[in-house]
N, C-alpha and C. Protein backbone atom coordinates (compact mmCIF):
# COMPACT_ATOMS: atom_id res chain seq x y z
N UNK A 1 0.82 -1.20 0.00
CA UNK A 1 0.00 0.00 0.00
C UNK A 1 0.86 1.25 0.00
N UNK A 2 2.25 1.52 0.64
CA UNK A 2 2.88 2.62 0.99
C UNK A 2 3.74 2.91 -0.71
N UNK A 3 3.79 1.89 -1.22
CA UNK A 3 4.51 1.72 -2.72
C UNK A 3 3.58 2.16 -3.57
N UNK A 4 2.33 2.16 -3.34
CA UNK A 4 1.04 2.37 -4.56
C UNK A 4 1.92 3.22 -5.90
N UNK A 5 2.25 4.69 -5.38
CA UNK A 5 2.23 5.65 -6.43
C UNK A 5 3.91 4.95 -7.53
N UNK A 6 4.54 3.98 -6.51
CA UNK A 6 6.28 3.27 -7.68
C UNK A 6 5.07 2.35 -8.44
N UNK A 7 4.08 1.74 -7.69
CA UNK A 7 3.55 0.32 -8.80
C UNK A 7 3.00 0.53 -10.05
N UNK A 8 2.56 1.89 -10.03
CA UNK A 8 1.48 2.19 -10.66
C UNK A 8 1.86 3.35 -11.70
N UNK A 9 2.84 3.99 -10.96
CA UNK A 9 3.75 4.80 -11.72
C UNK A 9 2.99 6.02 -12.07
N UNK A 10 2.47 6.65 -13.65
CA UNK A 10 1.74 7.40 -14.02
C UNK A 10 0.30 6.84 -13.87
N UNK A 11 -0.26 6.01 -13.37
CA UNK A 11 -1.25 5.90 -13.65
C UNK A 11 -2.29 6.83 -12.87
N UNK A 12 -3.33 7.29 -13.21
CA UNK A 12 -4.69 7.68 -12.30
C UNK A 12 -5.89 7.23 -12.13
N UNK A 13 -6.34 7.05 -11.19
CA UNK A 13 -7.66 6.04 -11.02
C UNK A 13 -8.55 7.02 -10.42
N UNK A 14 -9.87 6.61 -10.64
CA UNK A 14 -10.93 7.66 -10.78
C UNK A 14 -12.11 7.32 -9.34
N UNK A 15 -11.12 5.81 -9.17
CA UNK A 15 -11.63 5.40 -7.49
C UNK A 15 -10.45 4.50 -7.16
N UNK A 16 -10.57 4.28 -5.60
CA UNK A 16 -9.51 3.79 -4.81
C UNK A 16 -10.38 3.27 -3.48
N UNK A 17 -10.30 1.71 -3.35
CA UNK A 17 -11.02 1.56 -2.17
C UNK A 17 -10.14 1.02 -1.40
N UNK A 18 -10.00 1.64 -0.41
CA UNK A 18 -9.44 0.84 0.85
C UNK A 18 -9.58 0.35 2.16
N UNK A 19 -9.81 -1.05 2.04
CA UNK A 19 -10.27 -1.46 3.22
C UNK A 19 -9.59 -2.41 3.78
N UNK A 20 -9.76 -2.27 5.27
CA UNK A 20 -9.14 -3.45 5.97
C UNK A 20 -7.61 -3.72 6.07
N UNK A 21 -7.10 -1.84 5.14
CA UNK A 21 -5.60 -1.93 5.50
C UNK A 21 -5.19 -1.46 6.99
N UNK A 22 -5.86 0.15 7.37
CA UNK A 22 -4.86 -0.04 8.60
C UNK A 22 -5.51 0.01 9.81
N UNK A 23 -4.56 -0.86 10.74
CA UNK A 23 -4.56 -1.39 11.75
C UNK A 23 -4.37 -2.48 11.39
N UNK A 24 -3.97 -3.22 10.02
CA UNK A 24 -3.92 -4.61 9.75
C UNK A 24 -2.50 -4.07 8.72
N UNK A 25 -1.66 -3.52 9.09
CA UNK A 25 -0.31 -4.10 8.37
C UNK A 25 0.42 -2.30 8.24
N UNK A 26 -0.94 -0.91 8.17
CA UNK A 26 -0.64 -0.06 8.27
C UNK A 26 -0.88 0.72 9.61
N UNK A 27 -0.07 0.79 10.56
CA UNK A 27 0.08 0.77 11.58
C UNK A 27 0.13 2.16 12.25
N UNK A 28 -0.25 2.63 13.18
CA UNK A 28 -0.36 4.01 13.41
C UNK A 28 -0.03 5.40 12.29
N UNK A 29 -0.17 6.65 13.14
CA UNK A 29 -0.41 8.00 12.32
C UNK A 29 0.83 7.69 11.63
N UNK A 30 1.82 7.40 11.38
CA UNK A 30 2.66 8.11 10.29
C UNK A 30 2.41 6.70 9.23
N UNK A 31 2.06 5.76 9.13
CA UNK A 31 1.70 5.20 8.56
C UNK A 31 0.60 5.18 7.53
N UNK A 32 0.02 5.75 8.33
CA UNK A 32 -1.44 6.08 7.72
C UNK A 32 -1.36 7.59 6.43
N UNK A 33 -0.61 8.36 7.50
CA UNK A 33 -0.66 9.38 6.86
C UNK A 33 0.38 9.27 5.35
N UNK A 34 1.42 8.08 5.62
CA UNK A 34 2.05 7.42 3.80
C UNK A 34 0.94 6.94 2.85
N UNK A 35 0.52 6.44 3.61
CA UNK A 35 -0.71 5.84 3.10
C UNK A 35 -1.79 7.00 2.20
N UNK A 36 -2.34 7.73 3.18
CA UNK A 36 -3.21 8.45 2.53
C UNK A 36 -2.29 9.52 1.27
N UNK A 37 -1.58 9.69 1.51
CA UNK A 37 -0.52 10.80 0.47
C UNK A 37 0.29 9.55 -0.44
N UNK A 38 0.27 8.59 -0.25
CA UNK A 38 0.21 7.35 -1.88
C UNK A 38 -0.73 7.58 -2.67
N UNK A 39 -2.15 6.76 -1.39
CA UNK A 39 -3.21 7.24 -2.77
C UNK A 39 -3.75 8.03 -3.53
N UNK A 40 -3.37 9.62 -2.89
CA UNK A 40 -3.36 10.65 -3.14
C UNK A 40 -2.57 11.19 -4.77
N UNK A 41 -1.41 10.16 -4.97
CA UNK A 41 -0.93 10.19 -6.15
C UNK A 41 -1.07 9.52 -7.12
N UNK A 42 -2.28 8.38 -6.74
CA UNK A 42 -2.26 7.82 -8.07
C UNK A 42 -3.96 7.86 -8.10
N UNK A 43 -4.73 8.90 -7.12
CA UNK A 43 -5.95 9.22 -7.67
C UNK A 43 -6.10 10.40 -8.55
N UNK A 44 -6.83 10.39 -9.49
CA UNK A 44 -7.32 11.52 -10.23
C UNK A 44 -8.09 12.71 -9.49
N UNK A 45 -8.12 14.01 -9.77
CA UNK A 45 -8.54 15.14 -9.50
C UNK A 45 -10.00 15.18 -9.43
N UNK A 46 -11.04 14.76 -8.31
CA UNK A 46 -12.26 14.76 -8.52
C UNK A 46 -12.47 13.08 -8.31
N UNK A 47 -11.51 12.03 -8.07
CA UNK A 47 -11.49 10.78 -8.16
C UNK A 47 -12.31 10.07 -6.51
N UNK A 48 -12.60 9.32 -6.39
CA UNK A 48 -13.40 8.60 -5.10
C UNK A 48 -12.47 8.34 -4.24
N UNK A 49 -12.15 7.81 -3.12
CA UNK A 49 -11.92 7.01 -2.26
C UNK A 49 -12.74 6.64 -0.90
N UNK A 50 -12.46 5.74 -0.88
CA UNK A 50 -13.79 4.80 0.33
C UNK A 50 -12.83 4.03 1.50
N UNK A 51 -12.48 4.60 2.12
CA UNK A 51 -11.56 4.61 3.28
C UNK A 51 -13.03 3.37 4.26
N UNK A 52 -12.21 2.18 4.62
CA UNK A 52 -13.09 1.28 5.56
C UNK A 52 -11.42 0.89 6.57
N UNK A 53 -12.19 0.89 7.68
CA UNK A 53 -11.01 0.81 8.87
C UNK A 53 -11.69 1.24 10.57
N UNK A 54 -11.28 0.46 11.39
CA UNK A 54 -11.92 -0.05 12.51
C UNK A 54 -11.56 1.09 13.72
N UNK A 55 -12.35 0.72 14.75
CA UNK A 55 -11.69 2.19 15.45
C UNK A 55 -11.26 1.59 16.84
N UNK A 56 -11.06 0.17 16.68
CA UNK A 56 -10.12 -0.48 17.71
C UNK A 56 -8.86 -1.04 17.15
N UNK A 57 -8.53 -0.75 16.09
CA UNK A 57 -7.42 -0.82 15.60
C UNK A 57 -6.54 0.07 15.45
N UNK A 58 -6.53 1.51 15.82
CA UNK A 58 -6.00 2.30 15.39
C UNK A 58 -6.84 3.87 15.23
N UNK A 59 -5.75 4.84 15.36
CA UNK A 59 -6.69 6.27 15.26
C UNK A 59 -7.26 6.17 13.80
N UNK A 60 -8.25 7.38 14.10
CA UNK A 60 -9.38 7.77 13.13
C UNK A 60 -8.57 8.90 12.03
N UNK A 61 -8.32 7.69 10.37
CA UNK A 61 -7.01 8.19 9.67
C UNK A 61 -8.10 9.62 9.52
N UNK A 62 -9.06 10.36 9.15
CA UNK A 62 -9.77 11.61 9.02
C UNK A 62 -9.29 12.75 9.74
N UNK A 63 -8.39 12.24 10.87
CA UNK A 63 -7.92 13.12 11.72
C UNK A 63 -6.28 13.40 11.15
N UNK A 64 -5.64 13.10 10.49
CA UNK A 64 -4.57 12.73 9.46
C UNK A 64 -4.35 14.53 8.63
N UNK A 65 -3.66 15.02 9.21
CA UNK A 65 -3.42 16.45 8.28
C UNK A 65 -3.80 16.06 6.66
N UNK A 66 -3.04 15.20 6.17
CA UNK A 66 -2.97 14.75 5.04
C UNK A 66 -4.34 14.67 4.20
N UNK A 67 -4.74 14.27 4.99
CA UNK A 67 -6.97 14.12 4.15
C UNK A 67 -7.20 15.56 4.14
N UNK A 68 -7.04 16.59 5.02
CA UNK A 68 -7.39 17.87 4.33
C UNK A 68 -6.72 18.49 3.64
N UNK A 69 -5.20 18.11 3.22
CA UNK A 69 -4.71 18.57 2.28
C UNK A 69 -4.60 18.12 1.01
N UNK A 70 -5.38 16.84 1.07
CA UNK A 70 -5.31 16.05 -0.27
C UNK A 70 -6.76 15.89 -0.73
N UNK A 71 -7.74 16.01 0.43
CA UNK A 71 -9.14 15.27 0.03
C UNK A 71 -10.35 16.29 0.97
N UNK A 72 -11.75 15.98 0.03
CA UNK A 72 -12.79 16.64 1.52
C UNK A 72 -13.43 15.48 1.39
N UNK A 73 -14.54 15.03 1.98
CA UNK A 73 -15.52 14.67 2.43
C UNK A 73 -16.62 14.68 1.66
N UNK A 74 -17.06 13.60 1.33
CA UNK A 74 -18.28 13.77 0.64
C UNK A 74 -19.04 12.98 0.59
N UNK A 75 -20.61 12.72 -0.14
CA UNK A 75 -21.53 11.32 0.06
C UNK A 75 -22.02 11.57 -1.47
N UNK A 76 -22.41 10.76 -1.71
CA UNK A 76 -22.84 10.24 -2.99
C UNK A 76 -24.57 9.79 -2.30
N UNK A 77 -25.28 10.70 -3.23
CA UNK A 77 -26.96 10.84 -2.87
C UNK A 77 -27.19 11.01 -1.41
N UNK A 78 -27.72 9.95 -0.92
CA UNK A 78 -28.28 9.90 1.06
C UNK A 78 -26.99 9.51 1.68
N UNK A 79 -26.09 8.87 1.07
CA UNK A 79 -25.12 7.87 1.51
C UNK A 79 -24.15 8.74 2.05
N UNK A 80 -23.96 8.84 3.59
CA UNK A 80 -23.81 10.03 4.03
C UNK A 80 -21.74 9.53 3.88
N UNK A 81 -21.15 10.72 4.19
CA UNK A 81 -19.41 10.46 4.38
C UNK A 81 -19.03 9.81 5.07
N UNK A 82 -19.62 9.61 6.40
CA UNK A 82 -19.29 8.41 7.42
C UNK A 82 -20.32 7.89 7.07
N UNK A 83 -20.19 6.37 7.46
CA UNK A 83 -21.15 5.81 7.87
C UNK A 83 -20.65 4.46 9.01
N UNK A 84 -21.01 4.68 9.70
CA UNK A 84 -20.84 3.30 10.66
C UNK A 84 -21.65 1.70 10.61
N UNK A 85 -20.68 0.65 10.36
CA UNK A 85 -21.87 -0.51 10.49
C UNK A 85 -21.91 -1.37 11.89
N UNK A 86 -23.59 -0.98 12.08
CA UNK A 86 -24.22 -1.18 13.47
C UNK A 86 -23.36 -2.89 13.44
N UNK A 87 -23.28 -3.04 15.25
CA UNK A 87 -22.61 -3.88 16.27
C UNK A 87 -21.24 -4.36 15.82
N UNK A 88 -20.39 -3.35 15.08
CA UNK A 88 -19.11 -3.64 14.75
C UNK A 88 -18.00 -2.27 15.58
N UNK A 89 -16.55 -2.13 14.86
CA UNK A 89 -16.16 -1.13 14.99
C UNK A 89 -15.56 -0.88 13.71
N UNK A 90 -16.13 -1.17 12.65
CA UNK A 90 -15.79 -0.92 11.29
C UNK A 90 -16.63 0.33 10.73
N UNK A 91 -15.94 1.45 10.60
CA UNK A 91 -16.21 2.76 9.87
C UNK A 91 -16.03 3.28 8.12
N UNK A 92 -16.58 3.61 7.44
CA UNK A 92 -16.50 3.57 6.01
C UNK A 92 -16.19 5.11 6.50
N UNK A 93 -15.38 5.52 5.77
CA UNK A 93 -15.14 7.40 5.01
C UNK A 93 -15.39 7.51 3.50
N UNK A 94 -15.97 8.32 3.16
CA UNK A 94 -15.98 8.61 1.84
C UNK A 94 -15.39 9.56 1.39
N UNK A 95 -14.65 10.04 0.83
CA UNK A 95 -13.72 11.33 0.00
C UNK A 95 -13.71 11.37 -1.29
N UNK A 96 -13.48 12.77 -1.69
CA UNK A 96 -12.74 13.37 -2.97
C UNK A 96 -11.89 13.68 -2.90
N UNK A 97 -11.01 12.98 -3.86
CA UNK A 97 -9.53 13.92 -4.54
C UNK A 97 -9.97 15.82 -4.78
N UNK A 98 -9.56 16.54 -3.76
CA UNK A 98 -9.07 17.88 -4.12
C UNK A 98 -8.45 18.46 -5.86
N UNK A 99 -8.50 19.28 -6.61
CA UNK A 99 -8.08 19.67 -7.61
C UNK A 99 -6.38 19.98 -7.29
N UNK A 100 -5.65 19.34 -8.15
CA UNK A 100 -4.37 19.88 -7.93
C UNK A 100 -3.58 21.47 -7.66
């Protein structure tokens, strides 16, 4: 995940889902925050990402300088930016790639 933008090189993707990476291999804030500024380079301008990640595993990556300098917040129709799924601790984020 921290390699995304060497694998992929020039490429841009117009969505990016990530789930179930950290707290499972991407491991606290500075981790996270490689993380979010990878995918940040190989998403397109206006591109999705769907951030899923637990909140007993690790801080809440939204709190991550990096998401407001790379991404805002957003929902697609009712489907709100957070959403939580009831009797778990698994959290979905939804974002946009920022304009360069």
């Amino acid at each position: 995940m921290l390699d995304i933008a060497g694998i992929f090189d020039q490429a841009k993707f117009t969505g990016v889902l990530c789930n179930g990476i950290f707290g499972f291999g991407v491991d606290g804030p500075q981790a996270q925050s490689d993380a979010i500024t990878a995918i940040a380079h190989v998403l397109a301008p206006g591109g999705w990402l769907l951030i899923g990640w637990n909140t007993d595993r690790g801080p809440d990556p939204m709190e991550r300088p990096e998401i407001a300098h790379w991404f805002r917040r957003d929902q697609v129709g009712i489907i709100p930016s957070r959403q939580r799924v009831a009797g778990t601790t698994h959290v979905y984020d939804l974002l946009r790639r920022l304009p360069e």
